[in-house]
PDB file of N, CA and C in Angstrom:
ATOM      1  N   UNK A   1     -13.585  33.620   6.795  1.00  0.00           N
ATOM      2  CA  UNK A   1     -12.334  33.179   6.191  1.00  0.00           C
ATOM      3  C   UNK A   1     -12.061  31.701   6.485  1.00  0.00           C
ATOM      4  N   UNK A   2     -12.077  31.210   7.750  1.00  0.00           N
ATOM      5  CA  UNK A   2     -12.086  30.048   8.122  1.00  0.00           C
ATOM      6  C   UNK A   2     -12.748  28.836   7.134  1.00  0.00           C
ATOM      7  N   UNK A   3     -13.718  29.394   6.681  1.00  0.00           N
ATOM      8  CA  UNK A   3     -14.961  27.994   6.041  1.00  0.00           C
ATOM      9  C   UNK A   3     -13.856  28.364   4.250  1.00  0.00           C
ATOM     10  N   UNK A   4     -13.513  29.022   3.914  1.00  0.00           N
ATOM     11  CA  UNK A   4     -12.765  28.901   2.954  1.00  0.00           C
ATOM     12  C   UNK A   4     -11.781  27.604   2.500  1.00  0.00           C
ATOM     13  N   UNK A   5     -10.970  27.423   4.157  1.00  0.00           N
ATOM     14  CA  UNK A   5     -10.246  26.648   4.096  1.00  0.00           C
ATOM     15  C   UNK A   5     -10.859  25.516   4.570  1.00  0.00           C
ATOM     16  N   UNK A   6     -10.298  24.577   3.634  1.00  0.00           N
ATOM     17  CA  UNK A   6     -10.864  22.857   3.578  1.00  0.00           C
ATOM     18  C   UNK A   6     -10.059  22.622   4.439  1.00  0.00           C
ATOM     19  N   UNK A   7      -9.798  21.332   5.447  1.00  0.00           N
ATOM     20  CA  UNK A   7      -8.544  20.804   5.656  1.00  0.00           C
ATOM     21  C   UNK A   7      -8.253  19.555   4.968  1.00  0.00           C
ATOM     22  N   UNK A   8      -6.884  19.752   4.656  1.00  0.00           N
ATOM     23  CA  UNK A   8      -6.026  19.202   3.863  1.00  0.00           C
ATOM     24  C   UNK A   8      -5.022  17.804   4.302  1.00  0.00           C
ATOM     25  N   UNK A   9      -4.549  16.901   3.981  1.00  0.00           N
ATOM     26  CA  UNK A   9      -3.586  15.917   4.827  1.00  0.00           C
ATOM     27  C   UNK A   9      -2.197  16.401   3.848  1.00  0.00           C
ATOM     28  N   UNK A  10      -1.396  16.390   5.001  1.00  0.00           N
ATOM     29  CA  UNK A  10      -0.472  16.658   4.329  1.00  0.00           C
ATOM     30  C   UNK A  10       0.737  16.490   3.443  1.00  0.00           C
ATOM     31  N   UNK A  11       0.709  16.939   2.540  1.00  0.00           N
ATOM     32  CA  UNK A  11       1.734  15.785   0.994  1.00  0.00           C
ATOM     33  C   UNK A  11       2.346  14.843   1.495  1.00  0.00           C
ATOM     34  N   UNK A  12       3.564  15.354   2.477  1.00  0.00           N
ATOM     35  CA  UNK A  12       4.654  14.364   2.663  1.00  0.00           C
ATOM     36  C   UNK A  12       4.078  12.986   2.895  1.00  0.00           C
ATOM     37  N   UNK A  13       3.015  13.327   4.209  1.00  0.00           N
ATOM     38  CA  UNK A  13       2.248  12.292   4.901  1.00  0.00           C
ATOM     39  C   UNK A  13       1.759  11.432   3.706  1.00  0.00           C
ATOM     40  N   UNK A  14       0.908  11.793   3.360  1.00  0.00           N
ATOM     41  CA  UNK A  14       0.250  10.983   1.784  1.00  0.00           C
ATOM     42  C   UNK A  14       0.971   9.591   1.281  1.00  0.00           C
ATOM     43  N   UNK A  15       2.263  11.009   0.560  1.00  0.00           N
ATOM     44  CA  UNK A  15       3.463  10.179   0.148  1.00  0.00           C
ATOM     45  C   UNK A  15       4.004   8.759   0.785  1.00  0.00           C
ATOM     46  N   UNK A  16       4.549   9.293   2.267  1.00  0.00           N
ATOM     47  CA  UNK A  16       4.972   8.181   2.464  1.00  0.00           C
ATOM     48  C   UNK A  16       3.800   7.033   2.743  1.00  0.00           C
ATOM     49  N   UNK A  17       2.943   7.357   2.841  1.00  0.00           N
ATOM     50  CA  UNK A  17       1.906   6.316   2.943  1.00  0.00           C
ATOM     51  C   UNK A  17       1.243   5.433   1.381  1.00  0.00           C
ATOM     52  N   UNK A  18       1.318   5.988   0.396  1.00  0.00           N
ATOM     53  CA  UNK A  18       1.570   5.628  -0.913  1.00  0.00           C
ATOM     54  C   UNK A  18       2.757   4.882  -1.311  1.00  0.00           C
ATOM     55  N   UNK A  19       4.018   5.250  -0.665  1.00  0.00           N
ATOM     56  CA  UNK A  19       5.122   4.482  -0.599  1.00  0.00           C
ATOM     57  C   UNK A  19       5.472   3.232  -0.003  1.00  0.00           C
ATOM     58  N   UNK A  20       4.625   3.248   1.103  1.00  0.00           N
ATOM     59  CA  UNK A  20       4.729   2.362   1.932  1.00  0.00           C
ATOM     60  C   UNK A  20       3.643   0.871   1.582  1.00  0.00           C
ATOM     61  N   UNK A  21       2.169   1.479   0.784  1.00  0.00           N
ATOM     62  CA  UNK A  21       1.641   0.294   0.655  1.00  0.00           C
ATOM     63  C   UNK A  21       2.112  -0.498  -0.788  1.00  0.00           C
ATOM     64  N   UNK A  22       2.649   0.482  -1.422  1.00  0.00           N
ATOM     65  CA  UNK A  22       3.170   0.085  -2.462  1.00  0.00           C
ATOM     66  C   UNK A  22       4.305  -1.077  -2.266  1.00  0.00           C
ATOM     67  N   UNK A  23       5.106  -0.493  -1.386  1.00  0.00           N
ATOM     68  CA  UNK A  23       6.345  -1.221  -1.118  1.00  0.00           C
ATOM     69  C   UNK A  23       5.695  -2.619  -0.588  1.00  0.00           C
ATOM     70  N   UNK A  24       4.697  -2.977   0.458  1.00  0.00           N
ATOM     71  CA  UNK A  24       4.022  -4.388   0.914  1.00  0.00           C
ATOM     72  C   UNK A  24       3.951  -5.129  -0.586  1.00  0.00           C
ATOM     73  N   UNK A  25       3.058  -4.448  -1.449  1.00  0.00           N
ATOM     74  CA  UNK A  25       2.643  -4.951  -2.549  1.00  0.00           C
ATOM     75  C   UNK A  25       3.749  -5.626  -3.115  1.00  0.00           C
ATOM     76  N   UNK A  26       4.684  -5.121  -3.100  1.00  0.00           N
ATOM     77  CA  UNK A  26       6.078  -5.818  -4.183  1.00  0.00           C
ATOM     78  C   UNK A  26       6.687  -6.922  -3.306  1.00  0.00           C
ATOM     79  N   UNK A  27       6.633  -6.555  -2.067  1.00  0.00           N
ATOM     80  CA  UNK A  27       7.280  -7.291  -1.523  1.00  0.00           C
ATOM     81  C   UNK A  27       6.303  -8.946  -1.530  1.00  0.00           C
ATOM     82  N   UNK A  28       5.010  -8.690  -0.562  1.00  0.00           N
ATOM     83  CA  UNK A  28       3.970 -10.034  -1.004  1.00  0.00           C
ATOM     84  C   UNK A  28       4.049 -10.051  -2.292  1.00  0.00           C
ATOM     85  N   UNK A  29       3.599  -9.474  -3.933  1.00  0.00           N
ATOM     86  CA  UNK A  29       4.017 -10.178  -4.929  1.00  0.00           C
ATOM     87  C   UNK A  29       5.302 -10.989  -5.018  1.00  0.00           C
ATOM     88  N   UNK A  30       6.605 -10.108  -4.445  1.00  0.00           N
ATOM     89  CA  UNK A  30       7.372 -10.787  -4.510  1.00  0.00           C
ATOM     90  C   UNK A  30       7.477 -12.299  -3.786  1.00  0.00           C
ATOM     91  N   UNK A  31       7.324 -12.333  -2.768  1.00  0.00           N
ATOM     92  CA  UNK A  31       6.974 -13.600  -2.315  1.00  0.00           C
ATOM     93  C   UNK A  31       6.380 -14.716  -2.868  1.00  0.00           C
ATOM     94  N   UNK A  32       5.192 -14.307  -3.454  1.00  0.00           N
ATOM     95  CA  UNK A  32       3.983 -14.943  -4.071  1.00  0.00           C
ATOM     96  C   UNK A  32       4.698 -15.519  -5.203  1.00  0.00           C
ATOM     97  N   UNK A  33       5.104 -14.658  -6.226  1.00  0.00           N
ATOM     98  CA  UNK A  33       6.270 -15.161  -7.249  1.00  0.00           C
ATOM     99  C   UNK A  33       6.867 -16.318  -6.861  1.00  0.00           C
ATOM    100  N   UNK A  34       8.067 -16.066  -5.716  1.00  0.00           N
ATOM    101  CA  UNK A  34       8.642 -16.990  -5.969  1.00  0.00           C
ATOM    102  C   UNK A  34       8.209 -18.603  -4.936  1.00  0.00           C
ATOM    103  N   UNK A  35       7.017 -18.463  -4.402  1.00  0.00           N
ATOM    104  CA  UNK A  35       6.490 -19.478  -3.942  1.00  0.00           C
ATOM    105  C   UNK A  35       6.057 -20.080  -5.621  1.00  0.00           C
ATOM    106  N   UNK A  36       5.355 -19.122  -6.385  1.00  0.00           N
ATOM    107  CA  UNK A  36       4.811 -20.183  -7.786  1.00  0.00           C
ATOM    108  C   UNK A  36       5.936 -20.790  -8.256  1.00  0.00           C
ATOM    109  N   UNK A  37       6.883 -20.116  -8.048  1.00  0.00           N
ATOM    110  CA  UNK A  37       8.311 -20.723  -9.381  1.00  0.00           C
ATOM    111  C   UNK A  37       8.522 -21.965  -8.785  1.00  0.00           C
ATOM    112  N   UNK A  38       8.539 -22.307  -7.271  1.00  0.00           N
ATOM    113  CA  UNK A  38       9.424 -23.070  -6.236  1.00  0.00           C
ATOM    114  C   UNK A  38       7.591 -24.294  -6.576  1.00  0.00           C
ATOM    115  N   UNK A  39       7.109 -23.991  -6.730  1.00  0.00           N
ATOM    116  CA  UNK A  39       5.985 -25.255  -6.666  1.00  0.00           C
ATOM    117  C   UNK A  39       5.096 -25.545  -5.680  1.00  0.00           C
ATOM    118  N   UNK A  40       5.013 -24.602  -4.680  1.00  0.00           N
ATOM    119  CA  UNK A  40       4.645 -25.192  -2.889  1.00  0.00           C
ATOM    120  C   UNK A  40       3.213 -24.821  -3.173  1.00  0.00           C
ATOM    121  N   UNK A  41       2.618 -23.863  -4.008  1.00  0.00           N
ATOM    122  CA  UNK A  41       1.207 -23.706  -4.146  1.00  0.00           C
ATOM    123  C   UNK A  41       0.548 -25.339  -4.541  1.00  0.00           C
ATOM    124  N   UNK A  42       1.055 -25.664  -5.712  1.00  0.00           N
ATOM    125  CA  UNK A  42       0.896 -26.723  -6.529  1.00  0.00           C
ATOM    126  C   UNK A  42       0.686 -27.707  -5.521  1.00  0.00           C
TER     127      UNK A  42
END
């Protein structure tokens, strides 16, 4: 019965970890944005 079961990670866990790199992402885009608008790359 044992070898039946795979182990699994668990949703919530996933989730907030999907949530969380997501959220970096917007935030550095966001940044990134408004460094282009402001000129400091340039």
């Amino acid at each position: 019965m044992d070898k039946d079961k795979k182990y699994k990670a668990p949703q919530g866990t996933v989730a907030l970890v999907i949530v969380y790199i997501l959220l970096i992402i917007a935030l550095w885009g966001s940044a990134y944005l408004t460094m282009l608008s402001r000129g400091v790359t340039g």
